[in-house]
Protein backbone atom coordinates (compact mmCIF):
# COMPACT_ATOMS: atom_id res chain seq x y z
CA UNK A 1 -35.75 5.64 -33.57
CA UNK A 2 -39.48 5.31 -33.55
CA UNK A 3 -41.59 8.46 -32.40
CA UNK A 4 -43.81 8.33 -29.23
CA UNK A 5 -46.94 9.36 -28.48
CA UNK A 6 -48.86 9.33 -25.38
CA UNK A 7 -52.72 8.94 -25.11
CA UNK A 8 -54.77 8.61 -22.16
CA UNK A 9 -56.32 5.45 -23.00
CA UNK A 10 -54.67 2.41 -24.87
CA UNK A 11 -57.24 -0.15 -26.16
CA UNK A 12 -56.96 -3.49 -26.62
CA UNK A 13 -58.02 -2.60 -30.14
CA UNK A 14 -55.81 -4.27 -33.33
CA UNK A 15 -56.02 -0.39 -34.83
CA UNK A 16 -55.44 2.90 -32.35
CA UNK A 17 -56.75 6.01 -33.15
CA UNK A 18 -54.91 8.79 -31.73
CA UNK A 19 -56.76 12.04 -31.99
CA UNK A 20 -55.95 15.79 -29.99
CA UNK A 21 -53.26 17.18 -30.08
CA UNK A 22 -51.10 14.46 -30.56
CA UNK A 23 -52.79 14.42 -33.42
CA UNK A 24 -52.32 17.41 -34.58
CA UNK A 25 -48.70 17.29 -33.99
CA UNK A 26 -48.31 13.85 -35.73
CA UNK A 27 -49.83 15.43 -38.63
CA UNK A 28 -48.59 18.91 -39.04
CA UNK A 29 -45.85 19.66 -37.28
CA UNK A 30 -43.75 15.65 -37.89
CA UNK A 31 -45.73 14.89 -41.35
CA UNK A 32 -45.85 11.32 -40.55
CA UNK A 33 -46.61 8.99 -43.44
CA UNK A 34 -49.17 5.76 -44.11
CA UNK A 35 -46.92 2.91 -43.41
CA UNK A 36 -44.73 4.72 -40.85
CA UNK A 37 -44.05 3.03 -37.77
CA UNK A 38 -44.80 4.93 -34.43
CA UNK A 39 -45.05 3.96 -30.50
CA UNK A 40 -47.50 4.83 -29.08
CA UNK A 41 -47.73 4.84 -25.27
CA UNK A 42 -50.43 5.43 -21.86
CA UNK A 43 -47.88 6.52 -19.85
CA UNK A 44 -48.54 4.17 -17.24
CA UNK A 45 -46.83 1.62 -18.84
CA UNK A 46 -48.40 -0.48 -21.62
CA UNK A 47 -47.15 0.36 -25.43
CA UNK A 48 -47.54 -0.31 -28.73
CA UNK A 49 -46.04 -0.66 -32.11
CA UNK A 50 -47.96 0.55 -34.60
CA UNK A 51 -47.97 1.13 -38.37
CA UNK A 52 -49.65 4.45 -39.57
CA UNK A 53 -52.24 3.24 -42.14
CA UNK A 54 -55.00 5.83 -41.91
CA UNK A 55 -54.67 9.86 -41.84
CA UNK A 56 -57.53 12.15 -41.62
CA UNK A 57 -57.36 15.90 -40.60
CA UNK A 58 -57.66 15.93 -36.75
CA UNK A 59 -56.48 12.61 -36.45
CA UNK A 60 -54.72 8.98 -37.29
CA UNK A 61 -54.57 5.28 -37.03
CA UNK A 62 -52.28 2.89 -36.54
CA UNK A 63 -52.52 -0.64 -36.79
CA UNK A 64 -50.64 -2.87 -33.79
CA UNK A 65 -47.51 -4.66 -34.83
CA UNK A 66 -46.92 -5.08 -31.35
CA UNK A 67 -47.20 -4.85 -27.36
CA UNK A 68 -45.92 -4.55 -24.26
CA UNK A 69 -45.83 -3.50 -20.55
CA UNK A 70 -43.33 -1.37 -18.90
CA UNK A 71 -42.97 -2.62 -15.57
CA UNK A 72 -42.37 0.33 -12.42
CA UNK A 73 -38.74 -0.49 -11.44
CA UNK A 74 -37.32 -0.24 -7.51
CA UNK A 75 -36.45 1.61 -5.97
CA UNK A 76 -38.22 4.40 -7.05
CA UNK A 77 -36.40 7.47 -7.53
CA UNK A 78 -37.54 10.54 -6.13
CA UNK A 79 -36.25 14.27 -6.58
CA UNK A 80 -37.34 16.97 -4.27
CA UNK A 81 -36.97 19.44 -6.79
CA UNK A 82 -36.65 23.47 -4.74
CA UNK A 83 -38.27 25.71 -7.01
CA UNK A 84 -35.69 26.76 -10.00
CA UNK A 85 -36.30 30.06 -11.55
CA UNK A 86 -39.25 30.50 -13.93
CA UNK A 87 -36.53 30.16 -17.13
CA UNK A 88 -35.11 27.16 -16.02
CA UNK A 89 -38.12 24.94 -14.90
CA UNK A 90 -38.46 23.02 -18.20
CA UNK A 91 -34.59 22.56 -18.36
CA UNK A 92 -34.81 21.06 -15.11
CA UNK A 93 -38.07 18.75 -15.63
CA UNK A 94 -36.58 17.59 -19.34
CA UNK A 95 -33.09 16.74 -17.48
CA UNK A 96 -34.97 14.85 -14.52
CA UNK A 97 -37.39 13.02 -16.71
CA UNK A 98 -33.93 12.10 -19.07
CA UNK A 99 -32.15 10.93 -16.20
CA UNK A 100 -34.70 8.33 -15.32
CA UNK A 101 -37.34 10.12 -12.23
CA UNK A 102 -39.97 8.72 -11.14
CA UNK A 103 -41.65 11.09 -9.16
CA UNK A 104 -41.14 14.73 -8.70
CA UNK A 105 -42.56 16.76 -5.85
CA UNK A 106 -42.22 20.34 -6.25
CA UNK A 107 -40.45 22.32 -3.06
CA UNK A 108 -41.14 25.75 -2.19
CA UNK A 109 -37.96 26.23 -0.01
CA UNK A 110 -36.76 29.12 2.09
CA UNK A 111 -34.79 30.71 -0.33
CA UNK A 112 -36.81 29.54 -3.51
CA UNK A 113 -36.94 32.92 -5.63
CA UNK A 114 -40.29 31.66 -7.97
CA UNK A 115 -43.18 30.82 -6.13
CA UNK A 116 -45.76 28.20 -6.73
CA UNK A 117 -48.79 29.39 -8.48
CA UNK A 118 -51.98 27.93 -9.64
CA UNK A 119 -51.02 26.86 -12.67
CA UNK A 120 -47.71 25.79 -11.92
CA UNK A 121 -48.65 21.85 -11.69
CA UNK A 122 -50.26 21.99 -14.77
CA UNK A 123 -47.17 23.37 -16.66
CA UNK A 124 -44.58 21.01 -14.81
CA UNK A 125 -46.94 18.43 -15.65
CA UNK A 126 -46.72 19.26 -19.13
CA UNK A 127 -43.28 19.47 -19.48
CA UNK A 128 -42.76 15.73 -18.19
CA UNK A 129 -45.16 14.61 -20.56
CA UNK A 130 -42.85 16.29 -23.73
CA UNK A 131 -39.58 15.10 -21.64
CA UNK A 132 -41.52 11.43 -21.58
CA UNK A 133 -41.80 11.59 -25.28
CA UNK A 134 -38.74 13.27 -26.39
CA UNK A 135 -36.38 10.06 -24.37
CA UNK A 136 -39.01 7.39 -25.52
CA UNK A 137 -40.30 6.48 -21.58
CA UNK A 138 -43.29 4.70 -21.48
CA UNK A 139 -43.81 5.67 -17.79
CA UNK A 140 -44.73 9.61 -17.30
CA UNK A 141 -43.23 10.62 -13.93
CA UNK A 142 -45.57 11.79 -11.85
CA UNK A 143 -45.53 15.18 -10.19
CA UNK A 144 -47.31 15.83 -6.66
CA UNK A 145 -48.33 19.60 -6.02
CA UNK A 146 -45.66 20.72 -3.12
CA UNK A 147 -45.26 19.86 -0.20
CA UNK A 148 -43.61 21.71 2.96
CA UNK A 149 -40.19 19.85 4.03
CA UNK A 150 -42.03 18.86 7.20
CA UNK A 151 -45.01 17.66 5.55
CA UNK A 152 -42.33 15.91 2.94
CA UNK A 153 -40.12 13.62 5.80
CA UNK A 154 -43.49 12.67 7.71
CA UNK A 155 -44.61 10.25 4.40
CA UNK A 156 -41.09 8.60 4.54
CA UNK A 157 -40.85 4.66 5.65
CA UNK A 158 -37.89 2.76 6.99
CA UNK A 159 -37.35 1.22 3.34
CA UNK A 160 -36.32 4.74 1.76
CA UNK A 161 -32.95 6.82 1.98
CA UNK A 162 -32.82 10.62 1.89
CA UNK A 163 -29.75 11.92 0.02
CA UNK A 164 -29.54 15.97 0.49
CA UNK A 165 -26.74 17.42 -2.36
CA UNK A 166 -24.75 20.42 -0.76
CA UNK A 167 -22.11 21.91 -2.04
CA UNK A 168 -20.06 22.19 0.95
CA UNK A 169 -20.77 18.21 2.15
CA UNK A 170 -17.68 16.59 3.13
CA UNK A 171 -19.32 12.94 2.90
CA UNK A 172 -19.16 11.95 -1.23
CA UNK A 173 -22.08 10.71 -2.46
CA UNK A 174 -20.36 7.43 -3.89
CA UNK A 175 -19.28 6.83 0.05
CA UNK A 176 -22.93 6.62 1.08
CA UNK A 177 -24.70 4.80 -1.69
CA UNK A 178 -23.98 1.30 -2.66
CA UNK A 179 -25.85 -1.61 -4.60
CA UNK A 180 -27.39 -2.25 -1.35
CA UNK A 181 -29.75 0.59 -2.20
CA UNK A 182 -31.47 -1.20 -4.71
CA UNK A 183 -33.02 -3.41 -1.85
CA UNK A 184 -35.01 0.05 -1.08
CA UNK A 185 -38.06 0.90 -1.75
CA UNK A 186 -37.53 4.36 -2.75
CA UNK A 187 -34.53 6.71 -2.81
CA UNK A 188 -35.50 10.79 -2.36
CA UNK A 189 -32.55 13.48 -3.76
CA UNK A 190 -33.16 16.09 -2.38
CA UNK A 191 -31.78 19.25 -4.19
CA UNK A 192 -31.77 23.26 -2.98
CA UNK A 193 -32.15 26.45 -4.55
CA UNK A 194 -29.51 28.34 -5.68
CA UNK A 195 -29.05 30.25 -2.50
CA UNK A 196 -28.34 26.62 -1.01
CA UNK A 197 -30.47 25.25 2.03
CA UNK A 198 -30.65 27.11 5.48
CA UNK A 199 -29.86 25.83 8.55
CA UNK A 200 -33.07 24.82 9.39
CA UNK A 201 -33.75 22.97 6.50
CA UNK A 202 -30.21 21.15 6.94
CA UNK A 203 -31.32 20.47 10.78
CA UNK A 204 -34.78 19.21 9.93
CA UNK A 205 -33.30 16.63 7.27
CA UNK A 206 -30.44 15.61 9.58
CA UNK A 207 -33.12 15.08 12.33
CA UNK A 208 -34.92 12.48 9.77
CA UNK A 209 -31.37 10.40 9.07
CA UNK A 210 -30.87 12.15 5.74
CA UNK A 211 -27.66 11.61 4.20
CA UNK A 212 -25.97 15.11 3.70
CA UNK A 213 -23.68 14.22 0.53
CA UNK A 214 -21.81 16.08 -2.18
CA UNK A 215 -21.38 15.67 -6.13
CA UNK A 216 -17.68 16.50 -6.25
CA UNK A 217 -16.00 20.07 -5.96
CA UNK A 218 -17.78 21.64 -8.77
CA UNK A 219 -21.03 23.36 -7.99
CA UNK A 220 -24.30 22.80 -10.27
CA UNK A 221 -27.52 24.83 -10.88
CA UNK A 222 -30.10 23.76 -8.80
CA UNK A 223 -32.06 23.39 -12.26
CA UNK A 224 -28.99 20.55 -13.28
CA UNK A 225 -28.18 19.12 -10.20
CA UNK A 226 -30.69 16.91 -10.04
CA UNK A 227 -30.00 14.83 -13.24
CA UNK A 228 -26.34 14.68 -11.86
CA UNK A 229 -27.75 12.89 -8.62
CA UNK A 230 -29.84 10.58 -10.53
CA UNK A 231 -27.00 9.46 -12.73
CA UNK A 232 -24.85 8.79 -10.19
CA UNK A 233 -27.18 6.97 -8.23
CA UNK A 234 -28.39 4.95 -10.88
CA UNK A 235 -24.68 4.12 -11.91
CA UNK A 236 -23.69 2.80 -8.15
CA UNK A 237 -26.85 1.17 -7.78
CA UNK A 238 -26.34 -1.06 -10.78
CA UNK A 239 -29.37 0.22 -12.77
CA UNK A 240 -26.88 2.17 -15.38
């Protein structure tokens, strides 16, 4: 399988030079070769195929073999992601990104341990990106700095479901969703802490016609229990 790599621009260009640390990574750490073939991606969509036919020290070229677009898909999937604990927010980001995201808003819930610090966009940011490259996306999720629950249900439209995973649901989630969810617009998991969601929290969702639904008697990490929701979804809405 080809190798990825994501640069903010993507010319039009028949070669691409890919410079930074990219780059650098390309060069030192994977030891790619002159007349390997690579991706090479904006993360917005549009990709190449390249062949590697020029390497300097801080950077390399490829020459286009070919092109493409990567359209957004619908509905867009959405995981309100409650703060995990500071060891397991790659884990979780990597198995989101894996299990096909598309956006991921950060939630500092009421019984979120870690709390949200200045740089913590810039690192969950971050770990997309390597999740994007590691499962070959050519679409970066993108990650919004938190938002309140409140401030979260006020941005939803008619054309959207809310699915909240609780351990002690007694709705299944395969009872709620259907194929008919792929009409949507966008689909929102939302997934606790590992202290669960308080009653407020439950009442507030409830109150904005969320779907309280479980993942089957055994209980996940809040770090893993989001890349269980997306595969399921994705199965029962016919994208898997």
């Amino acid at each position: 399988m080809l190798t990825l790599f994501l640069v903010k621009e993507l010319s039009e260009d028949e070669v691409i030079e890919v410079e930074g640390d990219e780059a650098h990574h390309a060069i030192k750490v994977l030891r790619i070769n002159l007349g390997e073939e690579v991706l090479i991606s904006n993360g917005a969509g549009k990709w190449v195929r390249a062949k590697v036919e020029d390497i300097a020290k801080k950077s390399f070229a490829a020459r286009v073999l070919e092109r493409g677009f990567q359209e957004s898909r619908n509905p867009k999937l959405v995981v309100v992601q409650a703060l995990p604990k500071s060891d397991r927010v790659k884990e979780a980001i990597e198995i989101l990104v894996e299990s096909g995201v598309d956006l991921i808003i950060p939630w500092q819930s009421e019984r979120s341990i870690s709390k949200w610090q200045k740089d913590s966009l810039a690192k969950w940011q971050g770990a997309a990106a390597a999740a994007t490259k590691q499962s070959r996306r050519f679409r970066t999720p993108e990650i919004i700095d938190q938002l309140s629950l409140s401030q979260l249900l006020e941005i939803e439209s008619e054309k959207s479901a809310i699915l909240v995973m609780h351990e002690s649901a007694e709705v299944k989630l395969s009872t709620v969703v259907s194929r008919k969810f792929a009409g949507l617009n966008e689909i929102v998991i939302v997934i606790g802490p590992e202290g669960g969601l308080s009653d407020n929290e439950l009442t507030l969702l409830l109150g904005a016609g969320a779907h309280i639904v479980g993942l089957g008697p055994e209980v996940f990490r809040s770090a893993h229990a989001g890349g269980a929701a997306l595969s399921a979804v994705s199965a029962l809405i016919g994208r898997w």
